[in-house]
C-alpha atoms as a PDB file:
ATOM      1  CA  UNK A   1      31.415 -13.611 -45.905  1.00  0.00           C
ATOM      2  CA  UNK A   2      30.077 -16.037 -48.835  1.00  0.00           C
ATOM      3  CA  UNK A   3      29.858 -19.819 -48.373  1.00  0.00           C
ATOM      4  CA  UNK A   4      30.178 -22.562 -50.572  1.00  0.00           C
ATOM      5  CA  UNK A   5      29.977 -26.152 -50.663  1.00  0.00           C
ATOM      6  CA  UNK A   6      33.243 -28.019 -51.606  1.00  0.00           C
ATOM      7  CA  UNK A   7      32.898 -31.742 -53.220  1.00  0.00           C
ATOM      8  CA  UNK A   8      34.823 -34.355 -54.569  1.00  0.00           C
ATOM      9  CA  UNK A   9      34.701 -34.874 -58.530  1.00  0.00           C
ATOM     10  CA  UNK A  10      32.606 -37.744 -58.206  1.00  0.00           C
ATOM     11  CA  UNK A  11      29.553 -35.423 -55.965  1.00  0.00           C
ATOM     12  CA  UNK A  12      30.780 -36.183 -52.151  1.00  0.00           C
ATOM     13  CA  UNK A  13      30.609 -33.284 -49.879  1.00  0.00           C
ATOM     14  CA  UNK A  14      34.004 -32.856 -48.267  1.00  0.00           C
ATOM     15  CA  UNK A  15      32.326 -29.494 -46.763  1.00  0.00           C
ATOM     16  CA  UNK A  16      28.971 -27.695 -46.182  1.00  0.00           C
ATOM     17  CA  UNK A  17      29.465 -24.701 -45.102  1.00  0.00           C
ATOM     18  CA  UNK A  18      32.696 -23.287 -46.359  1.00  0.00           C
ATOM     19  CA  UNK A  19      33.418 -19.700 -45.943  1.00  0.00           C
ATOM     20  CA  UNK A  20      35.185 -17.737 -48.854  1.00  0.00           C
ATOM     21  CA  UNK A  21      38.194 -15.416 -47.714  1.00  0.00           C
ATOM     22  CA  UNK A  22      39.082 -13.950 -51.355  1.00  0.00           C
ATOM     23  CA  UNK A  23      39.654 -10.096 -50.120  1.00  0.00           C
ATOM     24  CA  UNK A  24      42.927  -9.216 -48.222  1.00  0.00           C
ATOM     25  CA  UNK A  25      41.324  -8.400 -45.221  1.00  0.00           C
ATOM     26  CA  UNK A  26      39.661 -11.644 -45.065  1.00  0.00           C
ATOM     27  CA  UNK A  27      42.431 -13.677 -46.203  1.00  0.00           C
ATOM     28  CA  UNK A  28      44.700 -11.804 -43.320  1.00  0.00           C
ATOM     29  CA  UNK A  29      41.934 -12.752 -40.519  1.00  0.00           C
ATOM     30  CA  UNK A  30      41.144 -16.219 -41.908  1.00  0.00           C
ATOM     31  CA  UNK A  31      40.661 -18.527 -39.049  1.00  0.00           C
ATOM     32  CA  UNK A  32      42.020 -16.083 -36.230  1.00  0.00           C
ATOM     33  CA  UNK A  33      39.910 -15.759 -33.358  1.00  0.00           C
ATOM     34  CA  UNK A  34      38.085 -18.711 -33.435  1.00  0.00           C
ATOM     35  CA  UNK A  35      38.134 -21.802 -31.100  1.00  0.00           C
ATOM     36  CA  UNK A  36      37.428 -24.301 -33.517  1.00  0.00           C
ATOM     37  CA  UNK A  37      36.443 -25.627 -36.773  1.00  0.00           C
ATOM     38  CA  UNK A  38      33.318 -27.880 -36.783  1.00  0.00           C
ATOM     39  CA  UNK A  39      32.585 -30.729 -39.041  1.00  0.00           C
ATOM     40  CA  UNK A  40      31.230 -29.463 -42.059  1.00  0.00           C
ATOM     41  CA  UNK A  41      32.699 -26.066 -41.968  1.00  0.00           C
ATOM     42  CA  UNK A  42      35.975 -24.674 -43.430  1.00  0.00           C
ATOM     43  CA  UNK A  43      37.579 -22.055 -45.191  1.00  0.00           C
ATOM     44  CA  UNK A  44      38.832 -20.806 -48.188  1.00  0.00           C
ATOM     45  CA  UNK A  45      41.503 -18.829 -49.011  1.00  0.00           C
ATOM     46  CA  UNK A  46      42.234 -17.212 -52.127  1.00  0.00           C
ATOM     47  CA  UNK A  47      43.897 -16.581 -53.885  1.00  0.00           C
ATOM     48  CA  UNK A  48      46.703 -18.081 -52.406  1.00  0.00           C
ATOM     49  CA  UNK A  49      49.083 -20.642 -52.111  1.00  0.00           C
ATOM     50  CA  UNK A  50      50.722 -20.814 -48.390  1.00  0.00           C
ATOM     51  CA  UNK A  51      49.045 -19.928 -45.118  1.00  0.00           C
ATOM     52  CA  UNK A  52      50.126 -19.860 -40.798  1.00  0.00           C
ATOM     53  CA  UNK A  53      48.796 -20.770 -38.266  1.00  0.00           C
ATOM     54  CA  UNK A  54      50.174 -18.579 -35.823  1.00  0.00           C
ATOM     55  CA  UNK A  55      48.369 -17.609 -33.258  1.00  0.00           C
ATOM     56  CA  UNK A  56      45.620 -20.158 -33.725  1.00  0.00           C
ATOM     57  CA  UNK A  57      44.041 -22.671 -30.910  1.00  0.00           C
ATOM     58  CA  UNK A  58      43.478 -25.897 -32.646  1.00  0.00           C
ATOM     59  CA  UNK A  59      45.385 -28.092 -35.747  1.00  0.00           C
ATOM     60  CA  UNK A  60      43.843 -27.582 -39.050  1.00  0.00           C
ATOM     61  CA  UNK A  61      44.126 -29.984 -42.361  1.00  0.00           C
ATOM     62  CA  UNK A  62      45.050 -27.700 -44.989  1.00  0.00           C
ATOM     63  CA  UNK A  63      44.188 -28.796 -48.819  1.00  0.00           C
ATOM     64  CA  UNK A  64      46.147 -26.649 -51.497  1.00  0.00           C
ATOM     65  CA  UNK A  65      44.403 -26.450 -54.911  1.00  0.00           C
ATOM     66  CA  UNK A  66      45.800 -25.439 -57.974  1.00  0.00           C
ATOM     67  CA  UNK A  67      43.815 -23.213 -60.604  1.00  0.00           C
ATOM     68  CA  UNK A  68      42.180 -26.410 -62.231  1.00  0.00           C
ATOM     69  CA  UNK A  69      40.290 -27.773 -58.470  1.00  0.00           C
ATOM     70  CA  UNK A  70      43.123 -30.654 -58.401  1.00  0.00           C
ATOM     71  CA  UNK A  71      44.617 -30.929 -54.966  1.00  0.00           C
ATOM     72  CA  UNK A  72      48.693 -30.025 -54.913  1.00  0.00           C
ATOM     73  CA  UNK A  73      49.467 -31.138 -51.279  1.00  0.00           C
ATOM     74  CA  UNK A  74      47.958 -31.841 -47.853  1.00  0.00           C
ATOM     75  CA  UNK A  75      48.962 -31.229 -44.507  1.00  0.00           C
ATOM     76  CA  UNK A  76      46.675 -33.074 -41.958  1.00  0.00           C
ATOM     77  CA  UNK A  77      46.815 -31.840 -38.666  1.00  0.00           C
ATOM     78  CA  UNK A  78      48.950 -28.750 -39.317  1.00  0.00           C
ATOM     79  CA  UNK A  79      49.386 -27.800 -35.473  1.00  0.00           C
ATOM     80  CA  UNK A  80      49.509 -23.792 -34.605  1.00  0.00           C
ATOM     81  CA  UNK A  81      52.662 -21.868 -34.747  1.00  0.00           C
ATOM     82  CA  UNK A  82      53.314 -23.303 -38.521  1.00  0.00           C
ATOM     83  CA  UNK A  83      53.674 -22.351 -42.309  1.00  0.00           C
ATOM     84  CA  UNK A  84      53.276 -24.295 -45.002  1.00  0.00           C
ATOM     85  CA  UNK A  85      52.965 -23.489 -48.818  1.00  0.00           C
ATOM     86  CA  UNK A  86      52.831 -25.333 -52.021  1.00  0.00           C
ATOM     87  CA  UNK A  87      54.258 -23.821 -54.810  1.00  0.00           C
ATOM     88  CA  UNK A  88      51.628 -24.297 -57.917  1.00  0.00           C
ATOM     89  CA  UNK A  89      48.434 -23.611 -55.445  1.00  0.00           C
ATOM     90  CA  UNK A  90      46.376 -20.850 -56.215  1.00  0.00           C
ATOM     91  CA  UNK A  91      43.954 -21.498 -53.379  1.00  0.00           C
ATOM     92  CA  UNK A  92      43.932 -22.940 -49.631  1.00  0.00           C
ATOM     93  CA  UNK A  93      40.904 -24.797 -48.123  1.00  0.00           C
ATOM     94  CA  UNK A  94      41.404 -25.001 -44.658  1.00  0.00           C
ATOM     95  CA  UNK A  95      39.172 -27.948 -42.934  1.00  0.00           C
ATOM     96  CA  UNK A  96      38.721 -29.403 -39.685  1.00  0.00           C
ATOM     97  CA  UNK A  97      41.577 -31.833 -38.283  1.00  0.00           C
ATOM     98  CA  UNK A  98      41.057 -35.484 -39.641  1.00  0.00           C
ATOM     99  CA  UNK A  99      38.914 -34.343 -42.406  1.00  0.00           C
ATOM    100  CA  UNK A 100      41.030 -35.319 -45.264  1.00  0.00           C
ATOM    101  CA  UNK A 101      41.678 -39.061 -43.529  1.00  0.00           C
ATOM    102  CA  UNK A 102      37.990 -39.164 -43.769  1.00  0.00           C
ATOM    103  CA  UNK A 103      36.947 -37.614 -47.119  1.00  0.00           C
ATOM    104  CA  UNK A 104      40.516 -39.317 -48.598  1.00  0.00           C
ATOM    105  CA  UNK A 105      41.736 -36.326 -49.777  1.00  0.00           C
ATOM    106  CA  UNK A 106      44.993 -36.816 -51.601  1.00  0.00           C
ATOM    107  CA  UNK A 107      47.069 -34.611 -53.902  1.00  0.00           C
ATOM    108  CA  UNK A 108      45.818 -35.157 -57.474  1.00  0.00           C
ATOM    109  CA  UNK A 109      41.952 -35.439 -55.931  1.00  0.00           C
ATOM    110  CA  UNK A 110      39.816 -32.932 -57.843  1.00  0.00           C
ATOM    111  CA  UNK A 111      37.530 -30.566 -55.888  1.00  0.00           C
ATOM    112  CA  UNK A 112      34.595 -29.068 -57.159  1.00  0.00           C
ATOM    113  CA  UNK A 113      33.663 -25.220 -55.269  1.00  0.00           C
ATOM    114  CA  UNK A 114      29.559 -24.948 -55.753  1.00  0.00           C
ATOM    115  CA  UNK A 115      27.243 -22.001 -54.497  1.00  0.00           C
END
């Protein structure tokens, strides 16, 4: 799987390593399977605009971004067992718990996705 780096409009890293997921079978797996998400990573999803967290281990902060890289909604902490969705996103970064408190993510931020 690819990685990218994801940062704010203004050149802050919000994440390092962040894996893409843009086929369905790596979209369907996402995060499954692991035990955690470590500072710096994440993943990408798309396209898409909802995920679950079902049958995941750990709470997630989940950033949907719309075609343009501005952010549509945020869920901090989404817990496992969950859905969430936001209508006009056409992709999902999913990022550690608490990351978005510290980057200040907040809908209308911009994101930029670099190689």
């Amino acid at each position: 799987m690819r990685q990218i780096a994801v940062r704010t409009h203004e050149g802050r890293v919000v994440c390092q390593r962040c894996a893409v997921a843009d086929g369905p079978l790596t979209r369907m797996r996402g995060l499954l399977g692991r035990s955690e998400l470590r500072a710096g990573e994440g993943m990408l999803l798309k396209p898409a605009s909802s995920v679950h967290t079902f049958f995941m281990r750990f709470p997630i902060d989940v950033v949907f971004i719309d075609r343009e890289g501005h952010v549509t909604r945020v869920i901090r902490a989404l817990r496992p067992w969950r859905v969430a969705g936001s209508r006009r996103a056409r992709a999902v970064l999913e990022l550690p718990a608490g990351a978005c408190a510290r980057d200040e993510i907040t809908p209308g931020s911009c994101l930029r996705l670099t190689l």
